[in-house]
C-alpha atoms as a PDB file:
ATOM      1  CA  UNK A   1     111.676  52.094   8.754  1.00  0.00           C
ATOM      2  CA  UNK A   2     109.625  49.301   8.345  1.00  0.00           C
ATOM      3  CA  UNK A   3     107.155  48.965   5.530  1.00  0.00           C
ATOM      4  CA  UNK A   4     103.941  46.896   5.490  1.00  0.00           C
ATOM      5  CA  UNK A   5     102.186  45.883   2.086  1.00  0.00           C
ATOM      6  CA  UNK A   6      98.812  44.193   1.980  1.00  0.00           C
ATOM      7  CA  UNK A   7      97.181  42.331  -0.974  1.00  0.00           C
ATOM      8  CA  UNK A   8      94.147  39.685  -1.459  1.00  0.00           C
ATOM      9  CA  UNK A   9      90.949  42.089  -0.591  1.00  0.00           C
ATOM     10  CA  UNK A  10      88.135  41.874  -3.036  1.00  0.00           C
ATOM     11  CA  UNK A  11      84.674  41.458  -3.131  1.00  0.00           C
ATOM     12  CA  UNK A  12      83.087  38.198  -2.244  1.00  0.00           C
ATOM     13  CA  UNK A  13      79.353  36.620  -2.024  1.00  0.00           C
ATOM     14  CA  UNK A  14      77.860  35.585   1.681  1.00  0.00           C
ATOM     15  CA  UNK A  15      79.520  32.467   2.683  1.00  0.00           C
ATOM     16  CA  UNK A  16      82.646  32.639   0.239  1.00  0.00           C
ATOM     17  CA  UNK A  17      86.428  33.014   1.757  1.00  0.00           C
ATOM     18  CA  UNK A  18      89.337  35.159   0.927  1.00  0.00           C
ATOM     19  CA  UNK A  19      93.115  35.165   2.072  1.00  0.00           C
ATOM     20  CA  UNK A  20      94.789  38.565   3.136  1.00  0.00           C
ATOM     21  CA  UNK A  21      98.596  38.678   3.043  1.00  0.00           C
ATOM     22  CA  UNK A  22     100.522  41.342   4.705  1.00  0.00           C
ATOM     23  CA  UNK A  23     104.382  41.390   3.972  1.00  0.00           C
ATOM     24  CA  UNK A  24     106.687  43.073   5.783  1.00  0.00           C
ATOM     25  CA  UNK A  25     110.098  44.740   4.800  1.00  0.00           C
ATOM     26  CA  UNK A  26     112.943  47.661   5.926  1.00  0.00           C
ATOM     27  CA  UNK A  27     114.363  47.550   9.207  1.00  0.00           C
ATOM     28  CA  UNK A  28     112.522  45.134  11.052  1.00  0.00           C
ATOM     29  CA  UNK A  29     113.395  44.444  15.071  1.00  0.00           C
ATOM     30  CA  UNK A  30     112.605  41.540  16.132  1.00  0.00           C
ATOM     31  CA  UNK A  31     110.620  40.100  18.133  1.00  0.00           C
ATOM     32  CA  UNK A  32     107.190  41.814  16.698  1.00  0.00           C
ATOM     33  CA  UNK A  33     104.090  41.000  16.849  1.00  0.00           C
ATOM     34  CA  UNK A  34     101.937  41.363  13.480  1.00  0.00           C
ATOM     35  CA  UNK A  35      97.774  41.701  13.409  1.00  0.00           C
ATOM     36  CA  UNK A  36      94.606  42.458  11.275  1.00  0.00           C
ATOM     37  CA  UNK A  37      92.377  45.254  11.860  1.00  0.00           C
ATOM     38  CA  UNK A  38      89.443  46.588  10.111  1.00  0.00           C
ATOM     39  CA  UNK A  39      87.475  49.742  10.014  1.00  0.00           C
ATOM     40  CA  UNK A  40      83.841  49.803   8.529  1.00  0.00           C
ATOM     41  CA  UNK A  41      81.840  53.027   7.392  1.00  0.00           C
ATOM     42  CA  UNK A  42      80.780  55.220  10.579  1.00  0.00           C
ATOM     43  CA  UNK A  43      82.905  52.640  12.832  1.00  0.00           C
ATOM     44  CA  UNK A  44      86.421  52.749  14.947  1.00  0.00           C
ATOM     45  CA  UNK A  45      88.913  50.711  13.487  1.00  0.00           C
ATOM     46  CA  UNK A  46      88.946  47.143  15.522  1.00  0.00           C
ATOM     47  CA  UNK A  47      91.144  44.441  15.880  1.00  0.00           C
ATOM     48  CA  UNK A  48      90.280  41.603  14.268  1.00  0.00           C
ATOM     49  CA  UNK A  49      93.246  38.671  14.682  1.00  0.00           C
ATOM     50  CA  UNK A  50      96.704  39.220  16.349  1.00  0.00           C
ATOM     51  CA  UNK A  51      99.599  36.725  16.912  1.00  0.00           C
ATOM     52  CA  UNK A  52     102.787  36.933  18.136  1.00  0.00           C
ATOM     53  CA  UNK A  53     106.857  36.002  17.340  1.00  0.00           C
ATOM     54  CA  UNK A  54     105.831  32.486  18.984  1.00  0.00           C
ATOM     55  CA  UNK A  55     102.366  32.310  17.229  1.00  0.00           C
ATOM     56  CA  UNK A  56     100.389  32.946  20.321  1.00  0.00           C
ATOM     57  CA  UNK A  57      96.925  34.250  18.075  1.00  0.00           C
ATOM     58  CA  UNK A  58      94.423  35.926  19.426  1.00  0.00           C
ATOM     59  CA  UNK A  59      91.019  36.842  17.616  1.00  0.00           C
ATOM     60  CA  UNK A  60      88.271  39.227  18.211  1.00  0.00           C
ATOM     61  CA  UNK A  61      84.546  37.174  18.924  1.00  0.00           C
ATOM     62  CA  UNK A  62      82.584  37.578  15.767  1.00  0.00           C
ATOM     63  CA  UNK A  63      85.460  36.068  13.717  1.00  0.00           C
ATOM     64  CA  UNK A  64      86.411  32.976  16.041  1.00  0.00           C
ATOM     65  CA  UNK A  65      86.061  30.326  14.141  1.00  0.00           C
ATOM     66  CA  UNK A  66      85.714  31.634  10.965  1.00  0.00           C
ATOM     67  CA  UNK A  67      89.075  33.781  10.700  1.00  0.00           C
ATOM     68  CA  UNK A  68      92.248  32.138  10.826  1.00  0.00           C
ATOM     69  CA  UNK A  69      95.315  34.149  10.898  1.00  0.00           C
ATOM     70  CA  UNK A  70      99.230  32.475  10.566  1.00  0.00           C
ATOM     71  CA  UNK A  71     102.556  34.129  10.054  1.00  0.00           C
ATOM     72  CA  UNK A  72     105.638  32.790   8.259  1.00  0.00           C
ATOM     73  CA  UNK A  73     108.523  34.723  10.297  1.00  0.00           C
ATOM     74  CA  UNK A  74     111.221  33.407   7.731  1.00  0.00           C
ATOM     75  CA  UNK A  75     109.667  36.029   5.294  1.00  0.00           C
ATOM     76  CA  UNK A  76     108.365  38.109   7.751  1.00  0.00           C
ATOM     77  CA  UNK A  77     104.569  37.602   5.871  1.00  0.00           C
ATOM     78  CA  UNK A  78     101.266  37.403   7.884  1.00  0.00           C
ATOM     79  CA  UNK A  79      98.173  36.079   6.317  1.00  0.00           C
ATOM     80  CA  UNK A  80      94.236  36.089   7.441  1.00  0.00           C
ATOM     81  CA  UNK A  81      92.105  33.264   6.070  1.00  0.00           C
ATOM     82  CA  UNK A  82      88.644  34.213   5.998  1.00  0.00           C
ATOM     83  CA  UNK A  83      85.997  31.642   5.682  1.00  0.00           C
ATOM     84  CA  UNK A  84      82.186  32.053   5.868  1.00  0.00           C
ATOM     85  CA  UNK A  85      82.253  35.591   5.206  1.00  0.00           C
ATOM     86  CA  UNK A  86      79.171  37.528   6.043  1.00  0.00           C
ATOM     87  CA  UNK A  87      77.830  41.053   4.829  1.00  0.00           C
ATOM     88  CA  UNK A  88      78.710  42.634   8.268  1.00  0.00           C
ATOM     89  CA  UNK A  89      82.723  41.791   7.647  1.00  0.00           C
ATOM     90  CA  UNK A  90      82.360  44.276   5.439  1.00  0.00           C
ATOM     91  CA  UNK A  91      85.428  47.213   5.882  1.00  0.00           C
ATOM     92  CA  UNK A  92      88.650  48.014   5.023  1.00  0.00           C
ATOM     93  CA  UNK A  93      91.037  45.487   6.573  1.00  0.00           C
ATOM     94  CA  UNK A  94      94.545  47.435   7.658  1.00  0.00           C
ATOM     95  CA  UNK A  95      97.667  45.138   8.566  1.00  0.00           C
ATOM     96  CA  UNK A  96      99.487  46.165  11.787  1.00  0.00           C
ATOM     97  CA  UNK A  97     102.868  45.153  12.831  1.00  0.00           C
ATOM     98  CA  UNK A  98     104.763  46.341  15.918  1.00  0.00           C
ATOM     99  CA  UNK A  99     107.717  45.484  18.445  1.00  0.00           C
ATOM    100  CA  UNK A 100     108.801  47.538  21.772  1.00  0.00           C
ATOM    101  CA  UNK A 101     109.173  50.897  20.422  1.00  0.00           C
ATOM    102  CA  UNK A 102     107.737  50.509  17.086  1.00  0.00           C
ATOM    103  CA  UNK A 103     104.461  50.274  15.192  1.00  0.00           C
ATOM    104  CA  UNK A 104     103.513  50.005  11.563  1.00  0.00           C
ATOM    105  CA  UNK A 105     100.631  50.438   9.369  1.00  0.00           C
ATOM    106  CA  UNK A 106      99.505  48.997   6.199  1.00  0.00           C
ATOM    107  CA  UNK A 107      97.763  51.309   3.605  1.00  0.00           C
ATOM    108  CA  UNK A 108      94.326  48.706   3.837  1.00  0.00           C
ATOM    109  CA  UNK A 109      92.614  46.689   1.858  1.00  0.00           C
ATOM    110  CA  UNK A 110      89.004  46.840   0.896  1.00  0.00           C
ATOM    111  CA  UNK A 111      86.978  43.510   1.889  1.00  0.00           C
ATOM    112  CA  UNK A 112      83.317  43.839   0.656  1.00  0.00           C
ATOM    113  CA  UNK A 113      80.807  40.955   1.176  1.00  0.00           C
ATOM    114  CA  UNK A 114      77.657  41.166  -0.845  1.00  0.00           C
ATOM    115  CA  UNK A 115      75.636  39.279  -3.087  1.00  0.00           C
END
């Protein structure tokens, strides 16, 4: 069982930056690949950034450029950088890791961007 904890959600004005970390624990097969989604009010749950074991990243187009996501596979951590935050990145932001025959959710974090 693998177990996924998030932290560094908050509230933040227009323009400002925050840093999500998801850390990862339990019985983890390797290789896995480890992403950020987020879900707003009334909306599906999207992806947001992904990146593989190798640190292949992939990002969904209204972040590029603004979102930078990294992963430390010593201690299996993944983190999302989020500069130049706007009102519509607004949602709950849920950390996802997963390998061939396994997937894992984080419980979310709340990201709210207002003034």
């Amino acid at each position: 069982q693998v177990q996924l904890v998030e932290s560094g959600g908050g509230l933040v004005q227009p323009g400002g930056s925050l840093r999500l970390t998801c850390a990862a624990s339990g019985s983890i097969l390797s290789p896995y690949a480890m992403g950020w989604y987020r879900q707003a009010p009334g909306k599906e749950r999207e992806l947001v950034a992904g990146v593989t074991s190798r640190g292949r990243t992939d990002y969904a187009h209204s972040v590029k450029d603004r979102f930078t996501i990294s992963r430390d596979n010593a201690k299996n951590t993944a983190s999302l950088q989020m500069n130049s935050l706007k009102p519509e990145d607004t949602a709950v932001y849920y950390c996802n890791a997963h390998g061939y025959d396994w997937e894992q959710w984080g419980q979310g974090t709340q990201v709210t961007v207002s003034s």
